[in-house]
PDB file of N, CA and C in Angstrom:
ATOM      1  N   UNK A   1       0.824  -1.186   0.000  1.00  0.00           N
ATOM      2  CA  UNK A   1       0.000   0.000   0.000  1.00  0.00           C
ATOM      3  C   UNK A   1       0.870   1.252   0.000  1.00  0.00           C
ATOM      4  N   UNK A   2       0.216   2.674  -0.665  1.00  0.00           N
ATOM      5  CA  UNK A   2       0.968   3.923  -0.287  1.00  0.00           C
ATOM      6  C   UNK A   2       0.027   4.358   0.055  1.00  0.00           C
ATOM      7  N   UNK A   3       0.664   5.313   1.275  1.00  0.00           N
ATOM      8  CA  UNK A   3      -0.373   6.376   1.579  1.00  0.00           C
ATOM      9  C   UNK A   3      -0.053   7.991   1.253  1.00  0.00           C
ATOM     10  N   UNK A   4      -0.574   8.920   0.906  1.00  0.00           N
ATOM     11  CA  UNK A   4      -0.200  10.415   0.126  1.00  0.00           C
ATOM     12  C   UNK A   4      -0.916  11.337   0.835  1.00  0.00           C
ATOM     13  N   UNK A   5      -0.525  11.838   1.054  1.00  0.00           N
ATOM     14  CA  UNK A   5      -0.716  13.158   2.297  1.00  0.00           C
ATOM     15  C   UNK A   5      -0.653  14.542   1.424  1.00  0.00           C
ATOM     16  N   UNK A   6      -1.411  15.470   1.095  1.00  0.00           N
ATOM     17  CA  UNK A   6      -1.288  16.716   0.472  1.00  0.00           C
ATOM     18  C   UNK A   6      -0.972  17.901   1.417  1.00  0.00           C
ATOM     19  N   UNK A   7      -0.713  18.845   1.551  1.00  0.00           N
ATOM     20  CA  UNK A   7      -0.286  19.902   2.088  1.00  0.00           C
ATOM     21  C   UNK A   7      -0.504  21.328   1.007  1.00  0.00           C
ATOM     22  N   UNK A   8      -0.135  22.564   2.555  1.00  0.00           N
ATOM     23  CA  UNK A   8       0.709  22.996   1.123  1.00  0.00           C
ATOM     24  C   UNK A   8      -0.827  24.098   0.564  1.00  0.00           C
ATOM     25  N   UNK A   9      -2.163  24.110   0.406  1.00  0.00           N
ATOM     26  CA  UNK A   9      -2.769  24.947   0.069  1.00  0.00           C
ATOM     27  C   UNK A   9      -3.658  25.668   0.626  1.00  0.00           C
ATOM     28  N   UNK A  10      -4.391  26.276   0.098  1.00  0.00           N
ATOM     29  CA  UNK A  10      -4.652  27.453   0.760  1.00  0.00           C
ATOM     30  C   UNK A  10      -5.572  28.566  -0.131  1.00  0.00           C
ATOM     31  N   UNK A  11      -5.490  29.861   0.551  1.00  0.00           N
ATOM     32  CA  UNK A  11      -5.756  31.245  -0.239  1.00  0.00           C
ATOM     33  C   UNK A  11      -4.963  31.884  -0.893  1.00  0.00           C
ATOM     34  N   UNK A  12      -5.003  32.150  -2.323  1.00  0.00           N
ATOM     35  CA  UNK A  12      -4.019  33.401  -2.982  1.00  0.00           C
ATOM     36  C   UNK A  12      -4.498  34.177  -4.038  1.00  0.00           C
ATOM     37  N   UNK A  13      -4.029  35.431  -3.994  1.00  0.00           N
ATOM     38  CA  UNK A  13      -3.970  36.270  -4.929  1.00  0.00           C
ATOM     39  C   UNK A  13      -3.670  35.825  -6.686  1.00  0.00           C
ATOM     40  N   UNK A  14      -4.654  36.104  -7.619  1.00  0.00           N
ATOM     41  CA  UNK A  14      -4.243  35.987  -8.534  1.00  0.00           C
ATOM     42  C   UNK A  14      -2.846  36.679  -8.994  1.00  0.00           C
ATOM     43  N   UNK A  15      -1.739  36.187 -10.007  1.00  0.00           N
ATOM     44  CA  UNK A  15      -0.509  36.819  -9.789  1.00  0.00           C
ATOM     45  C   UNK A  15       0.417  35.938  -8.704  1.00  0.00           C
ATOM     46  N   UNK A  16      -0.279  35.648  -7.892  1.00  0.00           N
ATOM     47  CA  UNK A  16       1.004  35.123  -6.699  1.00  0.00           C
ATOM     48  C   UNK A  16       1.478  33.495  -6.888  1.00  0.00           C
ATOM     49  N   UNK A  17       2.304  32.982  -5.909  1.00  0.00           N
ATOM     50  CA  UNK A  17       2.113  31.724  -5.774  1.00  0.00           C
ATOM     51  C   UNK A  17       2.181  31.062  -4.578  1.00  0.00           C
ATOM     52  N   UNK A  18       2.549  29.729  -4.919  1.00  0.00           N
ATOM     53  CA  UNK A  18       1.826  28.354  -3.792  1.00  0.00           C
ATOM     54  C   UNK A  18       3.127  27.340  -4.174  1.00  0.00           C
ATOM     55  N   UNK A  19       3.500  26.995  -2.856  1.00  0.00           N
ATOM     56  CA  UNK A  19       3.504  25.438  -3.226  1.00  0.00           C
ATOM     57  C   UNK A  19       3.129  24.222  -2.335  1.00  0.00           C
ATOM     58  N   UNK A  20       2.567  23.369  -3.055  1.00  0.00           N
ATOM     59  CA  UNK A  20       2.338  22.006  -2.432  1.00  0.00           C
ATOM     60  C   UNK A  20       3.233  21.096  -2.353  1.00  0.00           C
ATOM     61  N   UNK A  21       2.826  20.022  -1.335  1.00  0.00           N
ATOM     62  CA  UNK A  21       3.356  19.350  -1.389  1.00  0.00           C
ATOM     63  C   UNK A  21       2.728  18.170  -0.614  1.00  0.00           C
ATOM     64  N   UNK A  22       3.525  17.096  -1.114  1.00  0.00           N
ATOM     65  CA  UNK A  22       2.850  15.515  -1.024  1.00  0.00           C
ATOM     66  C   UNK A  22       4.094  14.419  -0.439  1.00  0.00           C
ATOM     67  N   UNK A  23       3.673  14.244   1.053  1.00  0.00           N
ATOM     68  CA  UNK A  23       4.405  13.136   1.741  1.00  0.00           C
ATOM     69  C   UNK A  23       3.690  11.708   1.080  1.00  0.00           C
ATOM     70  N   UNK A  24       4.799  10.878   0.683  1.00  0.00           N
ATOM     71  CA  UNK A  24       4.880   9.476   0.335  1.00  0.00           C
ATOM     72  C   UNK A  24       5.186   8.327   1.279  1.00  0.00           C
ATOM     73  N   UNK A  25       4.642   7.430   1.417  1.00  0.00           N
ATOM     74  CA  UNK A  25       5.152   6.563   2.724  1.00  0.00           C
ATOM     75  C   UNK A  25       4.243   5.213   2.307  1.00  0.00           C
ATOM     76  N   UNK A  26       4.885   3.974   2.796  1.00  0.00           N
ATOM     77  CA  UNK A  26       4.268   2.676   2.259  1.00  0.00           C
ATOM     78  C   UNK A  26       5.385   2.606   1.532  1.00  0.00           C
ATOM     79  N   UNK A  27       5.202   1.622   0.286  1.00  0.00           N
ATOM     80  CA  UNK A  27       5.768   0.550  -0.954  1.00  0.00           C
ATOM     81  C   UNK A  27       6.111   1.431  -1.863  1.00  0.00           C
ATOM     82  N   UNK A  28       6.369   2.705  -1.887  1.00  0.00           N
ATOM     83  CA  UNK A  28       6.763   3.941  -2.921  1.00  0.00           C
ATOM     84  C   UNK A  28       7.591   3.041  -4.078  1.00  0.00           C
ATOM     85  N   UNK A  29       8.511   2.002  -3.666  1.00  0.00           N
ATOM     86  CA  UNK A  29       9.089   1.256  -4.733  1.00  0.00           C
ATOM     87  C   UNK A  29       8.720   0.994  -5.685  1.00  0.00           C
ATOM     88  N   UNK A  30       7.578   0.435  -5.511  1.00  0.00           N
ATOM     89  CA  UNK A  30       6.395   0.053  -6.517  1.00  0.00           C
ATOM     90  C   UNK A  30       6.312   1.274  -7.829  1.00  0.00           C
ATOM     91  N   UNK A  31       5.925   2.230  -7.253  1.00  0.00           N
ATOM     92  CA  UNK A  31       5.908   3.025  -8.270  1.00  0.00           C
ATOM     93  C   UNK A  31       6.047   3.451  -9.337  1.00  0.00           C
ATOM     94  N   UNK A  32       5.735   3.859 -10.341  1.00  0.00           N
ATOM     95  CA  UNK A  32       6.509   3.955 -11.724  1.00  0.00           C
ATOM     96  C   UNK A  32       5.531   5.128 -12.391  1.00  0.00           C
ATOM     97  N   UNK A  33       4.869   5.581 -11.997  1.00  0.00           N
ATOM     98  CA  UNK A  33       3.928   7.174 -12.124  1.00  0.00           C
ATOM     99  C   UNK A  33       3.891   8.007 -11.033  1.00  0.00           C
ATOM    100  N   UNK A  34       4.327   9.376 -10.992  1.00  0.00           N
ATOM    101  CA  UNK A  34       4.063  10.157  -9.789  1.00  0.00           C
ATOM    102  C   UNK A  34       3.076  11.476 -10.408  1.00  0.00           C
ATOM    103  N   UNK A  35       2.128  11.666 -10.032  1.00  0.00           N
ATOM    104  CA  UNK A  35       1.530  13.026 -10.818  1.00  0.00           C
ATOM    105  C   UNK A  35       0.708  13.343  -9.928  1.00  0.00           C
ATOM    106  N   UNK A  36       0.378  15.004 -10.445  1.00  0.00           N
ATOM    107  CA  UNK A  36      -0.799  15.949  -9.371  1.00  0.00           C
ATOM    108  C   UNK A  36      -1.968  15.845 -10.524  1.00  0.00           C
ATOM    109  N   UNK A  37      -2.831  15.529  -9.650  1.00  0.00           N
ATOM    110  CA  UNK A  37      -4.315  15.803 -10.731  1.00  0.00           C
ATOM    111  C   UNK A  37      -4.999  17.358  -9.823  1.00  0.00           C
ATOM    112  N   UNK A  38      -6.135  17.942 -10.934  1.00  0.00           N
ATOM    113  CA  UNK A  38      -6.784  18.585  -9.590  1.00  0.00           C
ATOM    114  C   UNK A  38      -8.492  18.774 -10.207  1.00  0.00           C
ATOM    115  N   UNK A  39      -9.448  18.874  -9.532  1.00  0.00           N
ATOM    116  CA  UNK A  39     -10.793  19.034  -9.620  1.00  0.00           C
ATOM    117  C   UNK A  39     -11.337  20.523  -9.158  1.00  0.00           C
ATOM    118  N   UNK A  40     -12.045  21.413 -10.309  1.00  0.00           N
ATOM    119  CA  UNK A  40     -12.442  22.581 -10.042  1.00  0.00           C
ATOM    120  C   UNK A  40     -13.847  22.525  -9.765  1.00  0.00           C
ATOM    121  N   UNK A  41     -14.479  23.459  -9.323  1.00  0.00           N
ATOM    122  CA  UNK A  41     -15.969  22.987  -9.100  1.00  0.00           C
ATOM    123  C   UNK A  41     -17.051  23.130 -10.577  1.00  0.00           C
ATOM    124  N   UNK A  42     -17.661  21.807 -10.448  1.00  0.00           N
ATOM    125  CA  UNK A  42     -18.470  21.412 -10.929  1.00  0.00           C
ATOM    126  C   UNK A  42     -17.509  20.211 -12.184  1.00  0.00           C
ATOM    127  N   UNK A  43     -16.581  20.683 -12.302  1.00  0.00           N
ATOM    128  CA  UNK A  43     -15.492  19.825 -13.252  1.00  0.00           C
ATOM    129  C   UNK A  43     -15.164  18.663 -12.847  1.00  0.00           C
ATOM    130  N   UNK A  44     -14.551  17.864 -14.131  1.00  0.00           N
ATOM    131  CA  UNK A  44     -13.964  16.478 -13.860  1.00  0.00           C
ATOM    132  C   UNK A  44     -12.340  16.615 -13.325  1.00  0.00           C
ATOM    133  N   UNK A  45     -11.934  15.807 -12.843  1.00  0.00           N
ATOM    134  CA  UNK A  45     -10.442  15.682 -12.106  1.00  0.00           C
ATOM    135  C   UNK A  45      -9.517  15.702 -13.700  1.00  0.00           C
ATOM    136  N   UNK A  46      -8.667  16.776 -13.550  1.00  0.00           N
ATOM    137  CA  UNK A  46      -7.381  16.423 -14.690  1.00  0.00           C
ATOM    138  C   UNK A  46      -6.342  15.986 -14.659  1.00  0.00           C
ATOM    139  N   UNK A  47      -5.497  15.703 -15.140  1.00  0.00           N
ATOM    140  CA  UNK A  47      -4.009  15.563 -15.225  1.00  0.00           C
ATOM    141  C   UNK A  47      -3.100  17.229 -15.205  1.00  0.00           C
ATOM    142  N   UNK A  48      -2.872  17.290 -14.112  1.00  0.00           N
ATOM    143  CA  UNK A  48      -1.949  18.637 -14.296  1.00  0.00           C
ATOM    144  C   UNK A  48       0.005  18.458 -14.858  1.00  0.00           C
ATOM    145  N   UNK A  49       0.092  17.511 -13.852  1.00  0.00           N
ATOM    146  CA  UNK A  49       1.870  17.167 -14.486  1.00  0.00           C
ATOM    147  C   UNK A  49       2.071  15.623 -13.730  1.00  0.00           C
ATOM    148  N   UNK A  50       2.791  15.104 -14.527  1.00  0.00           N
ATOM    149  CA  UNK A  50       2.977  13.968 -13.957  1.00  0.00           C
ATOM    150  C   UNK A  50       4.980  14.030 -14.333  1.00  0.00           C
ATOM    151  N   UNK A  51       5.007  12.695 -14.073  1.00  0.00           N
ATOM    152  CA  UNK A  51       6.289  11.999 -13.689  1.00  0.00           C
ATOM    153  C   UNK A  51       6.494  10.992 -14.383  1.00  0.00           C
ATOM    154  N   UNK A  52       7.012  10.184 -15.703  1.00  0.00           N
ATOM    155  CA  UNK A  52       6.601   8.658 -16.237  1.00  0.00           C
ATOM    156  C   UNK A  52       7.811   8.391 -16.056  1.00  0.00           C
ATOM    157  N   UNK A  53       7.951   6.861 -16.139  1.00  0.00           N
ATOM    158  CA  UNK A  53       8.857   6.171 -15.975  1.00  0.00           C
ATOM    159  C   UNK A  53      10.774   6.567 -17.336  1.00  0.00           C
ATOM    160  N   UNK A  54      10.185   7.073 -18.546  1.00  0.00           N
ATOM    161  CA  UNK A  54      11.320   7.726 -18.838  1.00  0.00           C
ATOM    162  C   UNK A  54      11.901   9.120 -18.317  1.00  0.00           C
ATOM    163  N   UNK A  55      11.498   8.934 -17.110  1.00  0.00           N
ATOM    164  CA  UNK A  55      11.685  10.643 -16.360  1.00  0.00           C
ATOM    165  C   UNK A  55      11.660  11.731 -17.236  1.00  0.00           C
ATOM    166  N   UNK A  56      10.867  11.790 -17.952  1.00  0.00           N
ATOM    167  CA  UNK A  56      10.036  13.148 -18.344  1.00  0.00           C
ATOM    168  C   UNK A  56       9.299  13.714 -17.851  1.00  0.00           C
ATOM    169  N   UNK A  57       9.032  14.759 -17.444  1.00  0.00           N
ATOM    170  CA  UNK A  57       8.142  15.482 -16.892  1.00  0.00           C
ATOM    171  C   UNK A  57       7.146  15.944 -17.506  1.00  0.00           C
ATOM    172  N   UNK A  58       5.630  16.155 -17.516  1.00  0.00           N
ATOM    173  CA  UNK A  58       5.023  16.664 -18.761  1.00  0.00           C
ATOM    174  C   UNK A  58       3.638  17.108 -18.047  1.00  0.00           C
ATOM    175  N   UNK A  59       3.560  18.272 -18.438  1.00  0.00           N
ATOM    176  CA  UNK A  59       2.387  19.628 -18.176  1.00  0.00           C
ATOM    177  C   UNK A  59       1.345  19.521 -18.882  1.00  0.00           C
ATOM    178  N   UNK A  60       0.239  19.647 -18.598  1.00  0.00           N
ATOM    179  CA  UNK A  60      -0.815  20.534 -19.271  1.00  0.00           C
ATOM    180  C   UNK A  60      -0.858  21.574 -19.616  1.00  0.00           C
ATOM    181  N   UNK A  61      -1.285  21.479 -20.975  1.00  0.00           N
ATOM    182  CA  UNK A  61      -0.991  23.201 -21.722  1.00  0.00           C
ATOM    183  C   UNK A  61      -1.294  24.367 -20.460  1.00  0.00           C
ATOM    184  N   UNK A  62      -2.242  24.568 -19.919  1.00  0.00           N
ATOM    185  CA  UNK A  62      -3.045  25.045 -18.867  1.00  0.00           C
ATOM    186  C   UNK A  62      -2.267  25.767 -17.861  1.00  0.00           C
ATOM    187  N   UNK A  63      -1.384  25.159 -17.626  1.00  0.00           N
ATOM    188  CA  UNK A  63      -0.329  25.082 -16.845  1.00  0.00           C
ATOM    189  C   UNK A  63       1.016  25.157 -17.075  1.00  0.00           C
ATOM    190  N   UNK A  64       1.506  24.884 -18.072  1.00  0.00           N
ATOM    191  CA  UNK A  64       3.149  24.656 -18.909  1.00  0.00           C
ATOM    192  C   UNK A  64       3.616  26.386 -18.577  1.00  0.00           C
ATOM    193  N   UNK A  65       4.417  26.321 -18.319  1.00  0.00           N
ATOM    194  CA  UNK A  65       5.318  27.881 -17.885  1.00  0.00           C
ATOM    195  C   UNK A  65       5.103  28.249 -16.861  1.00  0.00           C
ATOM    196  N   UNK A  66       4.027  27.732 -15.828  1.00  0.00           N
ATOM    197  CA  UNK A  66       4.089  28.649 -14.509  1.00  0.00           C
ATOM    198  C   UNK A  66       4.120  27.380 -13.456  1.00  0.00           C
ATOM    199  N   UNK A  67       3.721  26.153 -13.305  1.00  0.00           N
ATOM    200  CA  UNK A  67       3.833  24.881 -12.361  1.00  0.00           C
ATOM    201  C   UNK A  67       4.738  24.449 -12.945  1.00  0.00           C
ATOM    202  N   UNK A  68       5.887  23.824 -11.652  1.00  0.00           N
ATOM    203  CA  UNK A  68       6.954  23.092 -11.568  1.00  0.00           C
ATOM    204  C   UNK A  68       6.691  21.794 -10.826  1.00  0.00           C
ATOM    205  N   UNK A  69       6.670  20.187 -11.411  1.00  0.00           N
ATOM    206  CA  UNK A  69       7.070  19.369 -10.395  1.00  0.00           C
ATOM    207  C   UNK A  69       8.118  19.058  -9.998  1.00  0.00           C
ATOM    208  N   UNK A  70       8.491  19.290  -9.044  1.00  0.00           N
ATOM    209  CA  UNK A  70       9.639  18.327  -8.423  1.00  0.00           C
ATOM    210  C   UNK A  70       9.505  17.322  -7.552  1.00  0.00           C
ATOM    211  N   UNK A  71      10.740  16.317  -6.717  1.00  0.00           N
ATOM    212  CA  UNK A  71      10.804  15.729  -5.861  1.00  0.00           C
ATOM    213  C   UNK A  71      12.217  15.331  -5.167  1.00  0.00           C
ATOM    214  N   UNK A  72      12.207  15.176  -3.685  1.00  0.00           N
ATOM    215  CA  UNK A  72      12.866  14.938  -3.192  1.00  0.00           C
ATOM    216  C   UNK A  72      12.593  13.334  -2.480  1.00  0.00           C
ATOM    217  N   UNK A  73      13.516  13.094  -2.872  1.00  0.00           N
ATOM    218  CA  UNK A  73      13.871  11.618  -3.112  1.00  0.00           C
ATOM    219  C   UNK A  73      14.036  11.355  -1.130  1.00  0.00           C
ATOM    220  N   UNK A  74      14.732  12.156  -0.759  1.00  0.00           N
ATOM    221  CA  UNK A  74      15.583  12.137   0.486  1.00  0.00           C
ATOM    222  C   UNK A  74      14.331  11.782   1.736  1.00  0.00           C
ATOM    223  N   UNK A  75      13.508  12.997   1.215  1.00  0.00           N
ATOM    224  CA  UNK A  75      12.383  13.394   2.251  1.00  0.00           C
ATOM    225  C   UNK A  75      10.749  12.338   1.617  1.00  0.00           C
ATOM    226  N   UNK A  76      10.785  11.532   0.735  1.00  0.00           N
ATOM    227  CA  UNK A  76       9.649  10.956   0.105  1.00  0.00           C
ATOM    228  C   UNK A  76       8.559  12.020   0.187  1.00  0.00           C
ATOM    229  N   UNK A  77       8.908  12.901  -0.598  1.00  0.00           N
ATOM    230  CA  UNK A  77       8.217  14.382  -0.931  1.00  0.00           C
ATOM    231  C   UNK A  77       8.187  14.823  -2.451  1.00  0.00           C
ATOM    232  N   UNK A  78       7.209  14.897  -2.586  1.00  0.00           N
ATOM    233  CA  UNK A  78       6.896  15.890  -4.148  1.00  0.00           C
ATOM    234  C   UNK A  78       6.261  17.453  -3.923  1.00  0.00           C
ATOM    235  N   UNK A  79       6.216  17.711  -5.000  1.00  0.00           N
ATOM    236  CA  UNK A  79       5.795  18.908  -4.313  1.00  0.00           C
ATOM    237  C   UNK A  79       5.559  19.830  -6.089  1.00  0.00           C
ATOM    238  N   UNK A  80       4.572  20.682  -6.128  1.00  0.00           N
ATOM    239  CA  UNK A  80       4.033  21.161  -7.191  1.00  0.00           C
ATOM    240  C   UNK A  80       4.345  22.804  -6.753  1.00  0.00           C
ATOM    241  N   UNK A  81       5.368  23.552  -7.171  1.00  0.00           N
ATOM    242  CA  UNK A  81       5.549  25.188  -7.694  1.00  0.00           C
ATOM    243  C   UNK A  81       4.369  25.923  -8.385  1.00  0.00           C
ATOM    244  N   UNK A  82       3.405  26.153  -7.631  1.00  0.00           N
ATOM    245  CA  UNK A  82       2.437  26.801  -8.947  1.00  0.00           C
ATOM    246  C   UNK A  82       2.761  28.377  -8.728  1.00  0.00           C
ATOM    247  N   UNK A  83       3.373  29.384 -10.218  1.00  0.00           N
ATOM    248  CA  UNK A  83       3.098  30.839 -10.001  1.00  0.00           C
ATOM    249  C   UNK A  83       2.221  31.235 -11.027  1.00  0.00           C
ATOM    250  N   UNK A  84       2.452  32.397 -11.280  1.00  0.00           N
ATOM    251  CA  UNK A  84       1.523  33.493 -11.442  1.00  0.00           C
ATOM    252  C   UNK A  84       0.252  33.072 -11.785  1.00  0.00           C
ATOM    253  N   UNK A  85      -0.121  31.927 -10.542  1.00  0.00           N
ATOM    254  CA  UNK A  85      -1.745  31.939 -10.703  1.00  0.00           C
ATOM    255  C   UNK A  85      -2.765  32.666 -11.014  1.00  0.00           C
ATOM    256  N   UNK A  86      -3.671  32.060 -11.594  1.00  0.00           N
ATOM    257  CA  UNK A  86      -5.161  32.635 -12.183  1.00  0.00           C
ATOM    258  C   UNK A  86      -6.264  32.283 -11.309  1.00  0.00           C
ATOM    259  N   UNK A  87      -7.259  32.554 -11.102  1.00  0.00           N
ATOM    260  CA  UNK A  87      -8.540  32.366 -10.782  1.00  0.00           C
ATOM    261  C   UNK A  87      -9.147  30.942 -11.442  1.00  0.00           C
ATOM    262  N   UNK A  88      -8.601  30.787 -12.542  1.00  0.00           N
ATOM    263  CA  UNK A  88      -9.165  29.323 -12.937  1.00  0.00           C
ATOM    264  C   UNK A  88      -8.466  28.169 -12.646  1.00  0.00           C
ATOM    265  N   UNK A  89      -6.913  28.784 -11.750  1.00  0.00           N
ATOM    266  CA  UNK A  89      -6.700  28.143 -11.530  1.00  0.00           C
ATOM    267  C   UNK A  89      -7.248  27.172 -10.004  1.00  0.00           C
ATOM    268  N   UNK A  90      -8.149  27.656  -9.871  1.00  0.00           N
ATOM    269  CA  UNK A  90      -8.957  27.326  -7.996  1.00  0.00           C
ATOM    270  C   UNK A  90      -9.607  25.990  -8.482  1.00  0.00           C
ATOM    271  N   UNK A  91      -9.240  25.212  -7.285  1.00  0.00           N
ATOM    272  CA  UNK A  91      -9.357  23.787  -7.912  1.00  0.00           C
ATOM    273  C   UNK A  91      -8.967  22.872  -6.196  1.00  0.00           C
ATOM    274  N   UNK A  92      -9.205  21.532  -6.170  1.00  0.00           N
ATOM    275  CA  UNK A  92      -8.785  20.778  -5.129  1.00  0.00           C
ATOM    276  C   UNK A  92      -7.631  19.705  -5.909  1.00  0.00           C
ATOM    277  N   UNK A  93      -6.539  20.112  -5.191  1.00  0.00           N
ATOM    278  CA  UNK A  93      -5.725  19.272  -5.977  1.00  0.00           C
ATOM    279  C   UNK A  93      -5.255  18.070  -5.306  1.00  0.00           C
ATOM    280  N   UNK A  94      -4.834  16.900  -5.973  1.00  0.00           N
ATOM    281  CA  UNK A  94      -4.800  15.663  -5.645  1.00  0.00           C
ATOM    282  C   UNK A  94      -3.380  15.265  -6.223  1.00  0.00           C
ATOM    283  N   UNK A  95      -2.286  14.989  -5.091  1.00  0.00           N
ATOM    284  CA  UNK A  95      -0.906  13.765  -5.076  1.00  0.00           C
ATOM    285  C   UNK A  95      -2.058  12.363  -5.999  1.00  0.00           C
ATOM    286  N   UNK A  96      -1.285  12.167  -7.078  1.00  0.00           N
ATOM    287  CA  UNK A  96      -1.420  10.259  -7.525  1.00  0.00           C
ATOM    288  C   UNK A  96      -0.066   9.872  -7.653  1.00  0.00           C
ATOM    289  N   UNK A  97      -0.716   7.988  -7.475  1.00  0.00           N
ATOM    290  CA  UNK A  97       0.981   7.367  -7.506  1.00  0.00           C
ATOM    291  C   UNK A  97       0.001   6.035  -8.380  1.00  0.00           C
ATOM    292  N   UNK A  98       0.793   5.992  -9.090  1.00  0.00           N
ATOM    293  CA  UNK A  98       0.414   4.571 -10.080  1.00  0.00           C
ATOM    294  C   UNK A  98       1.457   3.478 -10.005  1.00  0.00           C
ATOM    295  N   UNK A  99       1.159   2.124 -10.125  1.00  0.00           N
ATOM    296  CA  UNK A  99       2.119   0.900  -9.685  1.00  0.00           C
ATOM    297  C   UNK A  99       1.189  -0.187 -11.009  1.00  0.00           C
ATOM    298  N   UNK A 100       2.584  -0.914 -11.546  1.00  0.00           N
ATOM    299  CA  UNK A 100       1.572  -1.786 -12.145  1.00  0.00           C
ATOM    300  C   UNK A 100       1.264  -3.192 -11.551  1.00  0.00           C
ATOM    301  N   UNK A 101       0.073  -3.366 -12.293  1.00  0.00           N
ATOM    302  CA  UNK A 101      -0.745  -4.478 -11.893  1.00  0.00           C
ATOM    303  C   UNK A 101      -1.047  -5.379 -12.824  1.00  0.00           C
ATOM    304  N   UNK A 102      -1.799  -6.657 -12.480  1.00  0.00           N
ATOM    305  CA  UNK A 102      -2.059  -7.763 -13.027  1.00  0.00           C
ATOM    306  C   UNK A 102      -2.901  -7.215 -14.262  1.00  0.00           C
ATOM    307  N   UNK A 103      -3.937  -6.558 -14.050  1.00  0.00           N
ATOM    308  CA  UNK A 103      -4.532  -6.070 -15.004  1.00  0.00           C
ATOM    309  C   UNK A 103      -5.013  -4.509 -15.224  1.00  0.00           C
ATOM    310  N   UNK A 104      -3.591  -3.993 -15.823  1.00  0.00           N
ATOM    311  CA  UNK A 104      -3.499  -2.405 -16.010  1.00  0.00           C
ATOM    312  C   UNK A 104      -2.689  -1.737 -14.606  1.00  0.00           C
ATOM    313  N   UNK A 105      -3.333  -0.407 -14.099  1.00  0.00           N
ATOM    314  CA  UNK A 105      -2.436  -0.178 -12.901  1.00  0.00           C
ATOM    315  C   UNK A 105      -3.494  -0.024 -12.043  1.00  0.00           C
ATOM    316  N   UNK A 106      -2.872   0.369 -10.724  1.00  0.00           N
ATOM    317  CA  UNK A 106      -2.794   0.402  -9.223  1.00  0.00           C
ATOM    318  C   UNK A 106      -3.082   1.846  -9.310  1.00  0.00           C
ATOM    319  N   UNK A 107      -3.759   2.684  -9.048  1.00  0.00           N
ATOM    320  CA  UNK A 107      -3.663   4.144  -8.193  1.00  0.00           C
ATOM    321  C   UNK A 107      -4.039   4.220  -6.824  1.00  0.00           C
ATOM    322  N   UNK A 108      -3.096   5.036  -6.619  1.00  0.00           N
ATOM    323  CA  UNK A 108      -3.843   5.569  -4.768  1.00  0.00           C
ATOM    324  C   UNK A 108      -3.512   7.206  -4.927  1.00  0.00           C
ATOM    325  N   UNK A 109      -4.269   7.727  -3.715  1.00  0.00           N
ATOM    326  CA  UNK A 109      -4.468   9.096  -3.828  1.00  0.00           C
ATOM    327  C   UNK A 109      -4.690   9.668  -2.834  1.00  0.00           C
ATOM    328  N   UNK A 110      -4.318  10.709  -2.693  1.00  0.00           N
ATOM    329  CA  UNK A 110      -4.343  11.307  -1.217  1.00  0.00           C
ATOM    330  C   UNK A 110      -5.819  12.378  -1.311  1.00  0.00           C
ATOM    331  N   UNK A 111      -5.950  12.871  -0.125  1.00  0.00           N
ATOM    332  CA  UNK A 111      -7.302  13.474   0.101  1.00  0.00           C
ATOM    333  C   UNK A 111      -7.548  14.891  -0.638  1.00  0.00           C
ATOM    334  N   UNK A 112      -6.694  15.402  -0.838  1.00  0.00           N
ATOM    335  CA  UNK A 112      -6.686  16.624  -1.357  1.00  0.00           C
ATOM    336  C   UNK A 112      -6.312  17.736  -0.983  1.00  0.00           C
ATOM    337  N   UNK A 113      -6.301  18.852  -1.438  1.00  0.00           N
ATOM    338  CA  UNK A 113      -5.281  20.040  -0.852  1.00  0.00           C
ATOM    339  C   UNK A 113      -6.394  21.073  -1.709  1.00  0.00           C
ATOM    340  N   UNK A 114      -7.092  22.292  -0.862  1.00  0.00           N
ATOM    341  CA  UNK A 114      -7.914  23.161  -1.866  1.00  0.00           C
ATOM    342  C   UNK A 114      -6.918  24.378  -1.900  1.00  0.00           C
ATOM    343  N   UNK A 115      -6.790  24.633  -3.230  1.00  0.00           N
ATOM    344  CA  UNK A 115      -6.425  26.649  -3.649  1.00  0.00           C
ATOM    345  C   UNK A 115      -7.568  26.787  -4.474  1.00  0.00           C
ATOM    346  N   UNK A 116      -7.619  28.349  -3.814  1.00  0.00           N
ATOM    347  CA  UNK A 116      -8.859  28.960  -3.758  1.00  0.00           C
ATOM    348  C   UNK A 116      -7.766  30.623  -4.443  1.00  0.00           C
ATOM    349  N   UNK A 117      -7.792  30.829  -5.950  1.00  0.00           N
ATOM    350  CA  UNK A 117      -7.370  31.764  -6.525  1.00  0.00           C
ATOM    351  C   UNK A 117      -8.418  33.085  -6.184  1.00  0.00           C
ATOM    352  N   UNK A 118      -8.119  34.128  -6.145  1.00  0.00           N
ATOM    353  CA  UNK A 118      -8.932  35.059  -6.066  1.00  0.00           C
ATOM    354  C   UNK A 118      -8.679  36.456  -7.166  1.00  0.00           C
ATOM    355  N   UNK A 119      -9.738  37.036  -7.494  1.00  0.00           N
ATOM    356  CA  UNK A 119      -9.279  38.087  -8.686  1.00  0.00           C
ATOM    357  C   UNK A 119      -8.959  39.569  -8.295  1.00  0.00           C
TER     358      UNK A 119
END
C-alpha cells in the first residue's frame, strides 16, 4: 500500500504563488507514475503534471510555464511550484501514484489540498 498526504494549500492572490506538497510513505518502490491531478468545481479531475517512468516530466498546456514538479527523493516528498496563478486556476488538488498491476495499474491518492485563486 501507499499512503499520500497533500499539504501545502490554501488562499491566494491571482498573480502570486503556492507550493504544495505531497508526503509518500508505504511501498513507494512500486511506483513507476508520480503526478498531481486537480478538480475545479463542478469539473472532472485532470491531469496537471505527472512523472513517467522515462523521467520526463510533462504539463498541461493550462499550466506549462508557470507549475513546476519536483521531488525529493531524500524526504519521500513531491511537491508542485504553482506561479503566477489565475482564478481558474482554484481547484482541489490531488498527489497520484500509479504501480503496475495484473490487469493495467494500481492508483492511490491522497485526500486533497484546496487553492482557492482570487481576482
Amino acid at each position: 500500500q501507499v499512503q499520500l498526504v497533500e499539504s501545502g494549500g490554501g488562499l491566494v492572490q491571482a498573480g502570486g504563488s503556492l507550493r504544495l506538497s505531497c508526503a509518500a510513505s508505504g511501498s513507494i518502490g512500486s511506483i513507476n507514475v508520480w503526478a498531481w491531478y486537480r478538480q475545479a468545481p463542478g469539473k472532472q479531475r485532470d491531469l496537471v503534471t505527472s512523472i513517467t517512468p522515462d523521467a520526463n516530466t510533462n504539463y498541461a498546456d493550462s499550466v506549462k510555464g508557470r507549475f513546476t514538479f519536483s521531488r525529493d527523493n531524500a524526504k519521500n516528498t513531491l511537491y508542485l511550484q504553482m506561479n503566477s496563478l489565475k482564478p481558474e486556476d482554484t481547484a482541489v488538488y490531488y498527489c497520484n501514484a500509479k504501480r503496475p498491476a495484473v490487469f493495467g495499474s494500481m492508483d492511490y491518492w491522497g485526500k486533497g489540498t484546496l487553492v482557492t485563486v482570487s481576482s
